[in-house]
PDB file of N, CA and C in Angstrom:
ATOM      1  N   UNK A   1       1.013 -21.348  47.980  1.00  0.00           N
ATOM      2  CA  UNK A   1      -0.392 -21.570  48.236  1.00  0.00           C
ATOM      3  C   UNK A   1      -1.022 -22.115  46.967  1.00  0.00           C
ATOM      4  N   UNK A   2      -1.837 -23.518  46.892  1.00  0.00           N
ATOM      5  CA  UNK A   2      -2.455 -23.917  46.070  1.00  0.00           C
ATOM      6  C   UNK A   2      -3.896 -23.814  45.926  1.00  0.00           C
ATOM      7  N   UNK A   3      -4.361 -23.081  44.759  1.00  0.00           N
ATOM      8  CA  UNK A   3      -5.832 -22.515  44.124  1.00  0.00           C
ATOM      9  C   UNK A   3      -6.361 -23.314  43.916  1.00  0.00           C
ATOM     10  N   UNK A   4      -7.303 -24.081  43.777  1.00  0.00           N
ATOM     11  CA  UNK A   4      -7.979 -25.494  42.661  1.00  0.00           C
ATOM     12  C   UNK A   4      -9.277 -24.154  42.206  1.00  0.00           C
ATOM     13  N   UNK A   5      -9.214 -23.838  40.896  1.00  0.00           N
ATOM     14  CA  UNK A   5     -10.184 -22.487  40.762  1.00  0.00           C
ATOM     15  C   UNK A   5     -11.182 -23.028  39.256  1.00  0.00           C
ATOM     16  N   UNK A   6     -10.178 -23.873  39.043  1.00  0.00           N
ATOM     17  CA  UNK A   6     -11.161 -24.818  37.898  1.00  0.00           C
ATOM     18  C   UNK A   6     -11.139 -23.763  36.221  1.00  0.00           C
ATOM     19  N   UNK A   7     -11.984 -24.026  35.668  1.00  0.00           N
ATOM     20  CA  UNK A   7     -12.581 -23.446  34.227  1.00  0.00           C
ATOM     21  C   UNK A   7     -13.333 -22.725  34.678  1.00  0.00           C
ATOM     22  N   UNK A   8     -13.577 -21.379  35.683  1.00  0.00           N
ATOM     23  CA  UNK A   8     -14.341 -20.564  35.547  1.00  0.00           C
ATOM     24  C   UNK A   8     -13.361 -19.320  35.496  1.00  0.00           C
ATOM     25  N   UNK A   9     -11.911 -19.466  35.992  1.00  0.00           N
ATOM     26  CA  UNK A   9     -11.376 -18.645  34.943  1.00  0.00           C
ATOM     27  C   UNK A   9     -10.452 -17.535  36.413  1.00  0.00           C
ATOM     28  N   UNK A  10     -10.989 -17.843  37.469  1.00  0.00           N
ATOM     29  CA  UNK A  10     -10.257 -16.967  38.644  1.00  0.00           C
ATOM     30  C   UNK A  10      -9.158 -17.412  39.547  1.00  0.00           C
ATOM     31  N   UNK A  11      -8.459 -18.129  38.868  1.00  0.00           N
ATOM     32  CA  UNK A  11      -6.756 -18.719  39.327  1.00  0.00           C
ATOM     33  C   UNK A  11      -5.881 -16.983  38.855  1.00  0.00           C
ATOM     34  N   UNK A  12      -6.186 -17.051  37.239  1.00  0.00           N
ATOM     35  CA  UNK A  12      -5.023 -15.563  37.389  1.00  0.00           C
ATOM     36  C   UNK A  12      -5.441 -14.336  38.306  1.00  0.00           C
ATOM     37  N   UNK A  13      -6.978 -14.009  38.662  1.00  0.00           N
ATOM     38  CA  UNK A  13      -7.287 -13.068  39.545  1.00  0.00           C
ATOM     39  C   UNK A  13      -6.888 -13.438  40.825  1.00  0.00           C
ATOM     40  N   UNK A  14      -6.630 -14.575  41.503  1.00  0.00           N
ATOM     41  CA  UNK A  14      -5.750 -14.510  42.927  1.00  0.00           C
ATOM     42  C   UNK A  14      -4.526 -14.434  42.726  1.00  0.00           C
ATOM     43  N   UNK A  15      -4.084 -14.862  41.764  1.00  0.00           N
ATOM     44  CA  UNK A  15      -2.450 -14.731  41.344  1.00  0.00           C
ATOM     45  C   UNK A  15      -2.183 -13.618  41.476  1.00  0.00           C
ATOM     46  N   UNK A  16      -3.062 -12.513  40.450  1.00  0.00           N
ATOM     47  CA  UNK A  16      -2.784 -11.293  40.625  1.00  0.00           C
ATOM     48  C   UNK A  16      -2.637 -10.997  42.145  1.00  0.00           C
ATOM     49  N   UNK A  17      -3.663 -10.656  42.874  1.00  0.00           N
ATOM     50  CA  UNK A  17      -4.017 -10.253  44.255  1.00  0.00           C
ATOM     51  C   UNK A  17      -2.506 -10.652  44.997  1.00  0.00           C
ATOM     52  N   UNK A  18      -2.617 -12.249  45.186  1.00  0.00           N
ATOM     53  CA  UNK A  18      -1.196 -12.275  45.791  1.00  0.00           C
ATOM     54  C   UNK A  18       0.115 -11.802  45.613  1.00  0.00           C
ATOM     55  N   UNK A  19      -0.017 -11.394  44.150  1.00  0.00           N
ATOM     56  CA  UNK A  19       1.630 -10.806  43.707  1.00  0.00           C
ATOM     57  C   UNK A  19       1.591  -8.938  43.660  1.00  0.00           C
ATOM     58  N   UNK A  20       0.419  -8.855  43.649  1.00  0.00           N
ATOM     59  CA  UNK A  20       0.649  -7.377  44.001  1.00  0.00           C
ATOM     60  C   UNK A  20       0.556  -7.311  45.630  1.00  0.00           C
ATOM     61  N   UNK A  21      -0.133  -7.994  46.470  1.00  0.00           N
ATOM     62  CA  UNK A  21      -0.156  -7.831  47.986  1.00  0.00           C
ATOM     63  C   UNK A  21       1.715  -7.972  48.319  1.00  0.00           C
ATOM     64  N   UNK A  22       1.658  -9.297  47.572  1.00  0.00           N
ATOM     65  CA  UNK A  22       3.386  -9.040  48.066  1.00  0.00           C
ATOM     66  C   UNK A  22       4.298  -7.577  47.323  1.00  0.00           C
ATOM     67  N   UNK A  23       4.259  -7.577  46.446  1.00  0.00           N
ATOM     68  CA  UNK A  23       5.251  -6.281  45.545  1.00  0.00           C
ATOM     69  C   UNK A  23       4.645  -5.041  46.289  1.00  0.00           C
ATOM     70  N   UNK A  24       3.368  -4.843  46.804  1.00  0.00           N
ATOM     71  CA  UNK A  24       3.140  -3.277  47.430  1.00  0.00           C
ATOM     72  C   UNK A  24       3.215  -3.197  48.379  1.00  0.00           C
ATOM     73  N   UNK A  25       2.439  -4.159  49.304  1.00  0.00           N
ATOM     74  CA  UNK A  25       2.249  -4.050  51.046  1.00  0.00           C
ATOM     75  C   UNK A  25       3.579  -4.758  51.366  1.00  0.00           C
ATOM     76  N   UNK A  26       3.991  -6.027  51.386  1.00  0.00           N
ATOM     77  CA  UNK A  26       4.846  -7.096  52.084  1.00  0.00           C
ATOM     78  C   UNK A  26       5.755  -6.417  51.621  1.00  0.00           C
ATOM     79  N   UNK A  27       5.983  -6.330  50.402  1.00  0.00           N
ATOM     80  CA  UNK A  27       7.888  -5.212  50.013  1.00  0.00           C
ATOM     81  C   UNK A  27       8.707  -6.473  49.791  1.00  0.00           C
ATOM     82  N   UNK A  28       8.167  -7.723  49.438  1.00  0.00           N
ATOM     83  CA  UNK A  28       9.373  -8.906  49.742  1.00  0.00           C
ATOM     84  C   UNK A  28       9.451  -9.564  48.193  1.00  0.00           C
ATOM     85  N   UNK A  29      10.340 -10.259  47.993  1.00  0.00           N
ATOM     86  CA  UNK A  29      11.051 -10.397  46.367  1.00  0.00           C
ATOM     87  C   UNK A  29      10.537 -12.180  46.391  1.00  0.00           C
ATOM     88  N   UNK A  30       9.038 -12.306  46.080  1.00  0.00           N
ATOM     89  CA  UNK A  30       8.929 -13.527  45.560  1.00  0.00           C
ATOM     90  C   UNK A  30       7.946 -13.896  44.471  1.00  0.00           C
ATOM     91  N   UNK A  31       8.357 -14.646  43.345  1.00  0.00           N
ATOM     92  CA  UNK A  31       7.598 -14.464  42.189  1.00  0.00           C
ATOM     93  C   UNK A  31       6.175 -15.641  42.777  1.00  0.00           C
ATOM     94  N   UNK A  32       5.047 -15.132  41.579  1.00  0.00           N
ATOM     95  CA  UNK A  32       3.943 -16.099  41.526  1.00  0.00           C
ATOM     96  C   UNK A  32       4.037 -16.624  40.287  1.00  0.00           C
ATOM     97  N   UNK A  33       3.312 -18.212  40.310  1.00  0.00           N
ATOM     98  CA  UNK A  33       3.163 -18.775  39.090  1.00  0.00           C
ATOM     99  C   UNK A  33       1.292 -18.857  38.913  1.00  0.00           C
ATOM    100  N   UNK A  34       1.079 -18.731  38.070  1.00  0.00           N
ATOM    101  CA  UNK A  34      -0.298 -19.186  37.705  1.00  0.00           C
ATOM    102  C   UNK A  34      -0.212 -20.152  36.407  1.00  0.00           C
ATOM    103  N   UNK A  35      -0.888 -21.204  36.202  1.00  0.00           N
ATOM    104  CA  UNK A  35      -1.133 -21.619  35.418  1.00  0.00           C
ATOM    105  C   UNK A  35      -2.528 -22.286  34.672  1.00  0.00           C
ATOM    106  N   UNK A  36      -3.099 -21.607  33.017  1.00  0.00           N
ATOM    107  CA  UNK A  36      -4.232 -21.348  33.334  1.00  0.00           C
ATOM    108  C   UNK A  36      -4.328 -22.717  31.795  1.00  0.00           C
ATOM    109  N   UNK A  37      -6.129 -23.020  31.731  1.00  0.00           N
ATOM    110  CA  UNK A  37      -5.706 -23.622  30.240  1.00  0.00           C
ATOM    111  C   UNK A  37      -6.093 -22.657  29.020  1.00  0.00           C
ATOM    112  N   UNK A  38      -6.181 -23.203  28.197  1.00  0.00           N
ATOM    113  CA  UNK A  38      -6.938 -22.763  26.826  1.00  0.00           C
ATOM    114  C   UNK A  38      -8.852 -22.442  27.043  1.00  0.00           C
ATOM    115  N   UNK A  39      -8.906 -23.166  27.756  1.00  0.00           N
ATOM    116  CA  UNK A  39     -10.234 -23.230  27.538  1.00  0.00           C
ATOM    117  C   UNK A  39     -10.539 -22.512  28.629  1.00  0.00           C
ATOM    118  N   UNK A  40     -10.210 -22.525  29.746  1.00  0.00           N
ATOM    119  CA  UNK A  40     -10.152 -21.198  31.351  1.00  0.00           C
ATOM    120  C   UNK A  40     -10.315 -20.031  30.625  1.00  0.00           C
ATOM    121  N   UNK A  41      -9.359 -19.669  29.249  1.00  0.00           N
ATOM    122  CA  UNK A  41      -8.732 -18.405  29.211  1.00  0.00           C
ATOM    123  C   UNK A  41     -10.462 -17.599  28.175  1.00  0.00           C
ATOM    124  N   UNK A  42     -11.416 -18.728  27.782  1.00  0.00           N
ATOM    125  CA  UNK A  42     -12.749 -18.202  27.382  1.00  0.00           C
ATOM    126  C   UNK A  42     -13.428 -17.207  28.372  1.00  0.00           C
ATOM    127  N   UNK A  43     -12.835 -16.966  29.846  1.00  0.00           N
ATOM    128  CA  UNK A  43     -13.759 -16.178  30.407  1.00  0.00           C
ATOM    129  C   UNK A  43     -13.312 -15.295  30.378  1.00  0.00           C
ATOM    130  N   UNK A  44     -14.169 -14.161  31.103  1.00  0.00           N
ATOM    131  CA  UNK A  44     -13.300 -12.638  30.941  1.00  0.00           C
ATOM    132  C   UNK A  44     -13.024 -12.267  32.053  1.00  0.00           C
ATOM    133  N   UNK A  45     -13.117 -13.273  33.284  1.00  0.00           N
ATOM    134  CA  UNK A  45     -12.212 -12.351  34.405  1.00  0.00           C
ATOM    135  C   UNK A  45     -10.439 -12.746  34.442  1.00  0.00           C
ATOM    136  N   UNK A  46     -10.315 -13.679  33.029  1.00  0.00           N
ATOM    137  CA  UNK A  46      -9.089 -13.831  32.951  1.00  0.00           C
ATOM    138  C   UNK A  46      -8.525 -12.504  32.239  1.00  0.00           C
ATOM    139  N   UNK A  47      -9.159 -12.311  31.140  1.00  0.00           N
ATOM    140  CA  UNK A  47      -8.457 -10.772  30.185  1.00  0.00           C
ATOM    141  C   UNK A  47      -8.794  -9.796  31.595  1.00  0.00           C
ATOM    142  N   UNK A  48      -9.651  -9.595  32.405  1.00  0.00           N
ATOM    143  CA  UNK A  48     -10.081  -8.761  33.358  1.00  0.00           C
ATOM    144  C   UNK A  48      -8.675  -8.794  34.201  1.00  0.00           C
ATOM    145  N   UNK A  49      -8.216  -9.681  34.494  1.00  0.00           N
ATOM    146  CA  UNK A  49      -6.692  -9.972  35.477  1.00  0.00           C
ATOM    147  C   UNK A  49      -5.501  -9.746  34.941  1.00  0.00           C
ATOM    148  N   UNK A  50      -5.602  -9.735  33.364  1.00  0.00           N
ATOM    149  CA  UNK A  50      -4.315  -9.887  32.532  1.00  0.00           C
ATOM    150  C   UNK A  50      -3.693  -8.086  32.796  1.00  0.00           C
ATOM    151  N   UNK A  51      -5.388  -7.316  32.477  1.00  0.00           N
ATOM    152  CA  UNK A  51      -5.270  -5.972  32.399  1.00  0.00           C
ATOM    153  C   UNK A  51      -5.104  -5.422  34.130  1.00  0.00           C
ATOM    154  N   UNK A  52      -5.668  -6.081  34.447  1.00  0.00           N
ATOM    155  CA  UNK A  52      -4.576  -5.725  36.364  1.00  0.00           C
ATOM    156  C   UNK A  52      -3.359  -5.655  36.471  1.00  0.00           C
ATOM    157  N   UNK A  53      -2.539  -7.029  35.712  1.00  0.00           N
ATOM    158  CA  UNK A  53      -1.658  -7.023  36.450  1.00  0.00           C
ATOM    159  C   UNK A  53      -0.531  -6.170  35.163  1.00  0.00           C
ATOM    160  N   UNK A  54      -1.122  -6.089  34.081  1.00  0.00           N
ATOM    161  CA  UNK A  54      -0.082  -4.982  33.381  1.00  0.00           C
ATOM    162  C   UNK A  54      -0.073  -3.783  33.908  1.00  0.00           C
ATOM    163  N   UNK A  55      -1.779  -3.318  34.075  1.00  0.00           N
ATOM    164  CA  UNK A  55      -1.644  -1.644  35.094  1.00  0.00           C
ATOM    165  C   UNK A  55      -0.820  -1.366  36.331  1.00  0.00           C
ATOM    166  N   UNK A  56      -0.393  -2.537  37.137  1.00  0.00           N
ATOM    167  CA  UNK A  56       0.239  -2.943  38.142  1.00  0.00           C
ATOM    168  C   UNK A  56       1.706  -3.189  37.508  1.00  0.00           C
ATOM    169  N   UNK A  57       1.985  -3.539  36.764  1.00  0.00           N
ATOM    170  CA  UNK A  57       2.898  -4.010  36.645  1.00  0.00           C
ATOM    171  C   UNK A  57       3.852  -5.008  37.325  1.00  0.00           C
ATOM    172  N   UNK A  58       2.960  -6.133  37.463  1.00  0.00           N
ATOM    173  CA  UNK A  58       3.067  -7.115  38.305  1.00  0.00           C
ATOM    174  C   UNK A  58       4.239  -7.986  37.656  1.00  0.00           C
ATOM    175  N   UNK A  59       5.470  -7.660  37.987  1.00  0.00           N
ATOM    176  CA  UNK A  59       6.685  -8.286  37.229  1.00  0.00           C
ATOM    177  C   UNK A  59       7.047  -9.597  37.759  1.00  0.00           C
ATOM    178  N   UNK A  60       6.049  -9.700  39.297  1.00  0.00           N
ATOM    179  CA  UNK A  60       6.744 -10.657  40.020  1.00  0.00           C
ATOM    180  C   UNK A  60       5.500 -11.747  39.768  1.00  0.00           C
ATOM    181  N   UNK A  61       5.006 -11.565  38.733  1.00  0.00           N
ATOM    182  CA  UNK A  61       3.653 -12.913  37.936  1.00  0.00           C
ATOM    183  C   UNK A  61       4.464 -13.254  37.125  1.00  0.00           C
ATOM    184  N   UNK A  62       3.980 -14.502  36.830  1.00  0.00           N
ATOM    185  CA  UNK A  62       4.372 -15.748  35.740  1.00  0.00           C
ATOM    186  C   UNK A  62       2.994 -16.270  35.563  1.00  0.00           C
ATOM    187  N   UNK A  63       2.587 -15.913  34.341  1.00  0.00           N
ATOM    188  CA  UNK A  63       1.384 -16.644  34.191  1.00  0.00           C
ATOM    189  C   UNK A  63       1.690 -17.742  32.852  1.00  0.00           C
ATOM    190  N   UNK A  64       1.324 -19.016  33.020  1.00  0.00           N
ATOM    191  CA  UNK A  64       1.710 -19.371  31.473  1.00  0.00           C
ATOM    192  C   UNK A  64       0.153 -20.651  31.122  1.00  0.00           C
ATOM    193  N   UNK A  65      -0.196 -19.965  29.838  1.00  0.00           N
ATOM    194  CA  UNK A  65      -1.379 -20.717  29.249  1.00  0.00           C
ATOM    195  C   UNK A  65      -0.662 -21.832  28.360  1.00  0.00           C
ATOM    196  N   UNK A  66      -1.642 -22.723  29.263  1.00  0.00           N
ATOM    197  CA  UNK A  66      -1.048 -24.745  28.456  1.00  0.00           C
ATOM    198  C   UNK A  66      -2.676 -24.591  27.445  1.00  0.00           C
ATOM    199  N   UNK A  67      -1.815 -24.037  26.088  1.00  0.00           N
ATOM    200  CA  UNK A  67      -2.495 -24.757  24.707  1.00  0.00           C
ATOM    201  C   UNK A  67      -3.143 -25.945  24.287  1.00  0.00           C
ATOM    202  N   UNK A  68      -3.945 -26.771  24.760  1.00  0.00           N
ATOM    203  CA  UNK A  68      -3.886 -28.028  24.983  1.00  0.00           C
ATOM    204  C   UNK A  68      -5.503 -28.487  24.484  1.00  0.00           C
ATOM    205  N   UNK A  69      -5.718 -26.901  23.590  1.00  0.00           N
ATOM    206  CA  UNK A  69      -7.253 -27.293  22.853  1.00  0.00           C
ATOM    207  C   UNK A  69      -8.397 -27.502  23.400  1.00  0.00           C
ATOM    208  N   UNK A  70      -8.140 -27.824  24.756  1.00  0.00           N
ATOM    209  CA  UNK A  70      -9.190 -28.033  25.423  1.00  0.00           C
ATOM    210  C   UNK A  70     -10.117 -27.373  25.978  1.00  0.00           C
ATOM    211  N   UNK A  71     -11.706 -27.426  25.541  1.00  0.00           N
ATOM    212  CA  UNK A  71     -12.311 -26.489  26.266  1.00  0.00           C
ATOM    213  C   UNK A  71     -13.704 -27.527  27.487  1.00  0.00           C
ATOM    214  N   UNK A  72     -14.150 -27.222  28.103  1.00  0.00           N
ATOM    215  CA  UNK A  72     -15.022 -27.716  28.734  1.00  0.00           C
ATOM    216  C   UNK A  72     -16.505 -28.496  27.845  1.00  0.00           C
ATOM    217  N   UNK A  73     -16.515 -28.114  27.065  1.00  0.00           N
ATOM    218  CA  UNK A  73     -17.741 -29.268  26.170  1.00  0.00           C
ATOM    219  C   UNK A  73     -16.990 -29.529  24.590  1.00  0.00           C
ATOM    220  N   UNK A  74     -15.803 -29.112  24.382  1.00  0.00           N
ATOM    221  CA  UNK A  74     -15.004 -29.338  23.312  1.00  0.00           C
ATOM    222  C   UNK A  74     -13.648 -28.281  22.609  1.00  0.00           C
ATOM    223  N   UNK A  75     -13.881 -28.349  21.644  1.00  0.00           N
ATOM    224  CA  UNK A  75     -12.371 -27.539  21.442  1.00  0.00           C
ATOM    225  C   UNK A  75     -12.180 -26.586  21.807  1.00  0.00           C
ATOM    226  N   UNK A  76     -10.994 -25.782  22.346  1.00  0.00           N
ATOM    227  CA  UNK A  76     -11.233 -24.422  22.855  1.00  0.00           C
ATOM    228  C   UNK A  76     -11.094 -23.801  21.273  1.00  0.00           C
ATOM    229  N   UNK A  77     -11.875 -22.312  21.831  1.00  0.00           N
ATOM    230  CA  UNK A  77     -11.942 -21.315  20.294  1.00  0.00           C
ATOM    231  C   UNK A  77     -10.532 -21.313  19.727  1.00  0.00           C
ATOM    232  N   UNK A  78      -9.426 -21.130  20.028  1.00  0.00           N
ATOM    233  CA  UNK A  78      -8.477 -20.714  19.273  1.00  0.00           C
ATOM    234  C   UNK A  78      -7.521 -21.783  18.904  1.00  0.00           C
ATOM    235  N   UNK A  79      -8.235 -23.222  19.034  1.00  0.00           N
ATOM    236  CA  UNK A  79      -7.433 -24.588  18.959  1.00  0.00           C
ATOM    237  C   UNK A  79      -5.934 -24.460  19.345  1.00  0.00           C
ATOM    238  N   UNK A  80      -4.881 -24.614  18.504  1.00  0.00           N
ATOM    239  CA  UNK A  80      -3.386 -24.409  19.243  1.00  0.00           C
ATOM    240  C   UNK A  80      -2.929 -23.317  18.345  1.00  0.00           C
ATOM    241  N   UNK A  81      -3.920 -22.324  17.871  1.00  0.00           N
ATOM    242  CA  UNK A  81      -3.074 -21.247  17.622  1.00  0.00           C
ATOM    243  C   UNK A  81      -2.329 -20.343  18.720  1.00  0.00           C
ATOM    244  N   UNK A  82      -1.256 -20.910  19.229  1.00  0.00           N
ATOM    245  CA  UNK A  82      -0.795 -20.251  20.122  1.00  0.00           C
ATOM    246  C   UNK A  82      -0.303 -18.533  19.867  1.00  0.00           C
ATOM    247  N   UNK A  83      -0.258 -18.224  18.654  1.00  0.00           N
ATOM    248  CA  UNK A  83      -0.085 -16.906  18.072  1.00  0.00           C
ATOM    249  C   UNK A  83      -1.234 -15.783  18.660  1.00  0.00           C
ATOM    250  N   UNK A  84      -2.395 -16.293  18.535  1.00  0.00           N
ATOM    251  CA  UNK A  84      -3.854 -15.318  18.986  1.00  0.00           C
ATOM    252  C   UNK A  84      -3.504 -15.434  20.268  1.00  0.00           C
ATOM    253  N   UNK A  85      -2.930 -16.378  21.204  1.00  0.00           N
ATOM    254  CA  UNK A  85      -3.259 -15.859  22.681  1.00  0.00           C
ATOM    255  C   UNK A  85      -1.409 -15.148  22.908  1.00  0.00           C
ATOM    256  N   UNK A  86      -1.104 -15.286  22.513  1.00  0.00           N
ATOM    257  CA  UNK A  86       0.733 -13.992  22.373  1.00  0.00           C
ATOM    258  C   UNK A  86      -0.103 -13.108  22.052  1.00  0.00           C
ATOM    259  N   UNK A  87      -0.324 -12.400  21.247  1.00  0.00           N
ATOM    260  CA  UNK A  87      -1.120 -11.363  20.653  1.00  0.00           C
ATOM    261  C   UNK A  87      -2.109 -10.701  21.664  1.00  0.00           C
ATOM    262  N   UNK A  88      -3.264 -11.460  22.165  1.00  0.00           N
ATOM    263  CA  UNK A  88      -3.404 -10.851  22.937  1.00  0.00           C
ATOM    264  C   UNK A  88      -3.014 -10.480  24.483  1.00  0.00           C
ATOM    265  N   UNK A  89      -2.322 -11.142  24.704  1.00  0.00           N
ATOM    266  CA  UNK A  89      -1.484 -10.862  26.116  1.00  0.00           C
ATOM    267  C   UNK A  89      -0.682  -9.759  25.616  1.00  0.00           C
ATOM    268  N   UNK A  90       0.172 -10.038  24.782  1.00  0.00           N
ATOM    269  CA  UNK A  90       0.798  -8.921  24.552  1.00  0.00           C
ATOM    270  C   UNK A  90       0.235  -7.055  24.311  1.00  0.00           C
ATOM    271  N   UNK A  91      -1.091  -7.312  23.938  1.00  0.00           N
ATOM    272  CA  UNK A  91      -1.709  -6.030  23.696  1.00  0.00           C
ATOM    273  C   UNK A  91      -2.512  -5.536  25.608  1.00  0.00           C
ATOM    274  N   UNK A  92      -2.335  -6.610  26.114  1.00  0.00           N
ATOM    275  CA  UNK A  92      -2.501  -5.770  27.819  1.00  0.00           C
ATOM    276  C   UNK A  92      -1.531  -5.650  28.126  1.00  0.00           C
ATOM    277  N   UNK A  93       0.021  -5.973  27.579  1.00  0.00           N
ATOM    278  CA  UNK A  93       1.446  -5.094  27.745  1.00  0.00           C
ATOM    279  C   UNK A  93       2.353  -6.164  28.370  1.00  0.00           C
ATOM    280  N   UNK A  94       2.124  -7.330  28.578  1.00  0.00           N
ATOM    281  CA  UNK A  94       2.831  -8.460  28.882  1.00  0.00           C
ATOM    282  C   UNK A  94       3.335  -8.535  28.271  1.00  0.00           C
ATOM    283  N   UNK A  95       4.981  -8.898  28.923  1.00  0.00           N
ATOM    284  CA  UNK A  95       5.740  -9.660  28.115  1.00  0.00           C
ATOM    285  C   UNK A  95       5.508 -10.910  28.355  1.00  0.00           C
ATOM    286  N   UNK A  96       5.334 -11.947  26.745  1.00  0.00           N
ATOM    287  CA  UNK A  96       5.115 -12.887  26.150  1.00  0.00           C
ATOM    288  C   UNK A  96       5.959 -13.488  25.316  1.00  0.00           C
ATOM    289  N   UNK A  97       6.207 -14.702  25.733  1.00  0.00           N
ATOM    290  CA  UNK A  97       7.349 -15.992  25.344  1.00  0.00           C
ATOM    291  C   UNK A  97       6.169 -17.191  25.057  1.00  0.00           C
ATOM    292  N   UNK A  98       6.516 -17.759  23.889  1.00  0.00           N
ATOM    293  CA  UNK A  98       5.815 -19.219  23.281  1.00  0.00           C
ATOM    294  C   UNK A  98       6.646 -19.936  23.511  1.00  0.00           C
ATOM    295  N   UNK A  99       6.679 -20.797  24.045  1.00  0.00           N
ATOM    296  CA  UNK A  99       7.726 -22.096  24.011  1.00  0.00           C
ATOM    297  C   UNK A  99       7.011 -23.359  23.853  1.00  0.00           C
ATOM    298  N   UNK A 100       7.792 -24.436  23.736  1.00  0.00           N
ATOM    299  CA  UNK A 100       6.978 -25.674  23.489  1.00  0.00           C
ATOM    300  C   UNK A 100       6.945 -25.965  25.018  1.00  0.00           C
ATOM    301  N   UNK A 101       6.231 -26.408  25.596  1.00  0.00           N
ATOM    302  CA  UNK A 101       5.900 -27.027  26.964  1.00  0.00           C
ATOM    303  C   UNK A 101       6.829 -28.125  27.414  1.00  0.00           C
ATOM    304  N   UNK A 102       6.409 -28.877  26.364  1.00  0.00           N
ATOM    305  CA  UNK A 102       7.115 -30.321  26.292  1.00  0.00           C
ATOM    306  C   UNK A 102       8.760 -29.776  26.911  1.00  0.00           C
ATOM    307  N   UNK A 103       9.469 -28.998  26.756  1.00  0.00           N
ATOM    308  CA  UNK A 103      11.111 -28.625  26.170  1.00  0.00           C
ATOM    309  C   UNK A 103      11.300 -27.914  27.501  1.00  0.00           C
ATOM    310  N   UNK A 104      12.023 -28.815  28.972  1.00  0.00           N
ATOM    311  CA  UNK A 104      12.200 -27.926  29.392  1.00  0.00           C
ATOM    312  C   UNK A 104      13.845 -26.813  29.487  1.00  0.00           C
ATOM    313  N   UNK A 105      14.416 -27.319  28.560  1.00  0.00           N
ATOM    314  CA  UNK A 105      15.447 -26.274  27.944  1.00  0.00           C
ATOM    315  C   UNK A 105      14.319 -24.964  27.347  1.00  0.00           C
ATOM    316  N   UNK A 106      13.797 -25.311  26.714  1.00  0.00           N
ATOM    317  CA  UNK A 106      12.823 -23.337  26.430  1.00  0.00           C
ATOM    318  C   UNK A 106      12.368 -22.936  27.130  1.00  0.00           C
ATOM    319  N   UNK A 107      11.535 -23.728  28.228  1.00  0.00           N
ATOM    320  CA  UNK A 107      11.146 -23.141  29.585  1.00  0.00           C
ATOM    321  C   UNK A 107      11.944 -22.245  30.534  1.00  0.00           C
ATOM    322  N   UNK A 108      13.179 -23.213  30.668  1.00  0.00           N
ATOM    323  CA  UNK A 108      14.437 -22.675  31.610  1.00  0.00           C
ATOM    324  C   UNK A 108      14.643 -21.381  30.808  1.00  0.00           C
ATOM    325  N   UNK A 109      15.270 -21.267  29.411  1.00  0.00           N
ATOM    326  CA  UNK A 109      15.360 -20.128  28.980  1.00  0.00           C
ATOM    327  C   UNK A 109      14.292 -18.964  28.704  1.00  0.00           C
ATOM    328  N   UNK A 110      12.894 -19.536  28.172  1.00  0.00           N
ATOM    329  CA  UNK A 110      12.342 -18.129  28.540  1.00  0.00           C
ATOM    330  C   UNK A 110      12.257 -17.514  30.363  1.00  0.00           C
ATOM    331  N   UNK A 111      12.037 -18.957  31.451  1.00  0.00           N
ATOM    332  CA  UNK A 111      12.164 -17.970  32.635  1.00  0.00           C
ATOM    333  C   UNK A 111      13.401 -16.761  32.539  1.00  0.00           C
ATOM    334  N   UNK A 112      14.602 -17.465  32.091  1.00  0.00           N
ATOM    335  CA  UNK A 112      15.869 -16.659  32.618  1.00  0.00           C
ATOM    336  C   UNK A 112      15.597 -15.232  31.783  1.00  0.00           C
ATOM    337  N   UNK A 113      15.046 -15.556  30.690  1.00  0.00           N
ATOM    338  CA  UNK A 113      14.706 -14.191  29.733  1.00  0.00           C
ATOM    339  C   UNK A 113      13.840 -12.883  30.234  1.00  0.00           C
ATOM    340  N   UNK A 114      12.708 -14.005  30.822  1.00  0.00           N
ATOM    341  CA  UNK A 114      11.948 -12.836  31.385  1.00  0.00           C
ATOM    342  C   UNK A 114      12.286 -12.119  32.821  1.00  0.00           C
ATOM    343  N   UNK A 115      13.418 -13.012  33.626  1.00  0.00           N
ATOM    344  CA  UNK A 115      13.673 -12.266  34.460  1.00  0.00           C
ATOM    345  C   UNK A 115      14.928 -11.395  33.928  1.00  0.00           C
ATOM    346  N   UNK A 116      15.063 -11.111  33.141  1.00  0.00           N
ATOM    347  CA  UNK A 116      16.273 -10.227  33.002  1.00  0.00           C
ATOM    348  C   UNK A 116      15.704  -8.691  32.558  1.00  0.00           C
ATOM    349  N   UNK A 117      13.939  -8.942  32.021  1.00  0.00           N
ATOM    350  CA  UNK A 117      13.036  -7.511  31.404  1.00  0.00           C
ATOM    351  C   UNK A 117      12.612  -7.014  32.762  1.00  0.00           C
TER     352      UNK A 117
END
């Protein structure tokens, strides 16, 4: 199912919804992807979703933020420090992989990584 949810920041809050509806009610083994930008990730019903789906433990999410500086009237706050947004994903209990985008050899390997946690 495709979201168009824009820069206001509620693509990872249906992501969530759908991947816990499937992992609790449906009982059936299929992952979600979300993909959000740099500049989306300024609102707070994204940290609001991040902390859902760790309390949930929503193993069957893939969320991955494209660094790409961009914010809606100019740079996003954390330009390509991709370190501050690991950091904080990681402190709502996600496991978190940086890879270069570009590379999809790091891609392939962090998926295979994270499905093995």
């Amino acid at each position: 199912m495709d979201v168009a949810t824009g820069s206001l920041g509620q693509g990872l809050s249906v992501a969530c919804g759908m991947a816990y509806c499937n992992k609790f009610l449906e009982k059936t083994n299929h992952t979600f992807w979300c993909i959000l930008g740099d500049g989306e990730c300024a609102e707070g019903s994204v940290w609001e979703a991040l902390n859902f789906g760790a309390f949930y433990k929503l193993n069957n999410l893939v969320a991955i933020i494209d660094c790409n500086r961009l914010g809606q009237t100019g740079v996003a706050m954390h330009g390509h420090d991709v370190e501050v947004y690991k950091r904080k994903c990681e402190a709502f209990g996600w496991n978190t992989i940086v890879v270069d985008g570009h590379s999809i050899e790091e891609l392939t390997s962090a998926y295979m990584l994270a499905r093995k946690s």
